[in-house]
Protein backbone atom coordinates (compact mmCIF):
# COMPACT_ATOMS: atom_id res chain seq x y z
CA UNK A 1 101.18 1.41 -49.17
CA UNK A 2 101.17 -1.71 -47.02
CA UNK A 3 103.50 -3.82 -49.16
CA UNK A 4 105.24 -0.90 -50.29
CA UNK A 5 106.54 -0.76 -46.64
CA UNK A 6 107.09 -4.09 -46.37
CA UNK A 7 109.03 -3.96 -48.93
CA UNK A 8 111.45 -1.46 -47.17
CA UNK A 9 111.19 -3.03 -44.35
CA UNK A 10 113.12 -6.66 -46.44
CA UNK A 11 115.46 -4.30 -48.35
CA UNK A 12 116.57 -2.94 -44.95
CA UNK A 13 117.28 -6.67 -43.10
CA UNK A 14 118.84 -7.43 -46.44
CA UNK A 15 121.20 -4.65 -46.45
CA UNK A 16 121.46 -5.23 -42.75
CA UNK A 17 123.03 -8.98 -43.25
CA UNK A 18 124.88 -8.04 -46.34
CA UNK A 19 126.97 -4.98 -44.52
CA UNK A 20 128.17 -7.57 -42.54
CA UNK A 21 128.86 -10.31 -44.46
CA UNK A 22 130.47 -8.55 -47.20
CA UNK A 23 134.14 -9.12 -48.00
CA UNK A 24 134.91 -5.80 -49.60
CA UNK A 25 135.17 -2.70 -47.82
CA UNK A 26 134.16 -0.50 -50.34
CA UNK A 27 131.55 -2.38 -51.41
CA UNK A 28 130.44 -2.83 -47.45
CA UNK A 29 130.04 0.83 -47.32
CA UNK A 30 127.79 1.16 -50.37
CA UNK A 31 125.57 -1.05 -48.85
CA UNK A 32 125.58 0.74 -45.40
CA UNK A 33 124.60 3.89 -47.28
CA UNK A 34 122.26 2.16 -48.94
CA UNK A 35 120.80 0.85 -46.05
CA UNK A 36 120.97 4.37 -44.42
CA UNK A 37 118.82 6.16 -47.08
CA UNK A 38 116.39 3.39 -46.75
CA UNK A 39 115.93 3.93 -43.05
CA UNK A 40 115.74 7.75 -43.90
CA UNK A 41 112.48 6.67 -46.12
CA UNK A 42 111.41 4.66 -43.19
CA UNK A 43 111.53 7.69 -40.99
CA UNK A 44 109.45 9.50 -43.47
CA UNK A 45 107.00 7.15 -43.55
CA UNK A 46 106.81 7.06 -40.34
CA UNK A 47 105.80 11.07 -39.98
CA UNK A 48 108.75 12.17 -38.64
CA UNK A 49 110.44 13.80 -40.83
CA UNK A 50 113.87 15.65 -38.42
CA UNK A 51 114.85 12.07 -38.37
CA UNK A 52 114.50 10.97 -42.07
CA UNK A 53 116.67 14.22 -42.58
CA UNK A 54 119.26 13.82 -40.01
CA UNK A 55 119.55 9.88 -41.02
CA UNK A 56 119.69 10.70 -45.11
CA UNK A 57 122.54 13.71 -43.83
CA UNK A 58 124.30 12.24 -40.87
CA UNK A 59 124.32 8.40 -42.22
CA UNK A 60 124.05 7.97 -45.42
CA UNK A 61 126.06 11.54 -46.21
CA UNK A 62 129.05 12.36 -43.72
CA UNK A 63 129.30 8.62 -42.29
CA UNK A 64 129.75 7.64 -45.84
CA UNK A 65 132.38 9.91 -46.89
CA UNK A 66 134.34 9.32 -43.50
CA UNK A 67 134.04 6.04 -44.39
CA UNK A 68 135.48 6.23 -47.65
CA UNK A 69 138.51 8.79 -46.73
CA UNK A 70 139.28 5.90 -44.28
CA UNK A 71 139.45 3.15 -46.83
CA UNK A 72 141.53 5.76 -49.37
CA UNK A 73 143.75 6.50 -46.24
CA UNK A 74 144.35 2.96 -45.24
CA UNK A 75 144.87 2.23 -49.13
CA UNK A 76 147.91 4.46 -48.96
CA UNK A 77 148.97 2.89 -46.09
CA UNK A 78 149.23 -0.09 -47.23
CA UNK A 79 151.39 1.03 -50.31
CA UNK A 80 153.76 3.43 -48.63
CA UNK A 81 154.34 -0.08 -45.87
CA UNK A 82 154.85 -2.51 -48.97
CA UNK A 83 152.12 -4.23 -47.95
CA UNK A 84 150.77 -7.48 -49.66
CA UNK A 85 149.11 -5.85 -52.51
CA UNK A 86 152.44 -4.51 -53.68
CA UNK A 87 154.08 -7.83 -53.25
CA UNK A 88 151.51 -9.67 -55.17
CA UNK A 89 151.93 -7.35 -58.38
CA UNK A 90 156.04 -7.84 -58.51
């Protein structure tokens, strides 16, 4: 069980540094889910159990979606501007 949460424990630093240093934005907030529902494991493990389900529903749930409408909405932005990304396809 020891190296089990030790093992949680690297997978949550990793995501940690990789949320950060990712380029993408989409691929940014995968992670950050990712590391949310790991943390919501943690809190389990941890015997307390209103935070793993707040964490798993709060963070990894509703932050992700806002998250993602946010990235669709400044998508369309972006296009309805002529921003780069419609310059670089003419």
């Amino acid at each position: 069980m020891e190296t089990f949460k030790l093992l949680l424990l690297v997978f949550l630093i990793l995501c940690a540094i990789s949320a950060s240093l990712i380029k993408n934005p989409l691929l940014s907030v995968i992670v950050f889910m990712s590391y949310s529902l790991i943390m919501s494991i943690i809190w389990f493990l941890l015997e307390s159990p209103d935070l793993a389900i707040t964490e798993a529903a709060v963070g990894a749930g509703v932050s992700s979606i806002l998250f993602f409408v946010t990235l669709r909405k400044l998508k369309a932005l972006s296009e309805a501007k002529g921003g780069p990304d419609e310059q670089d396809q003419k």
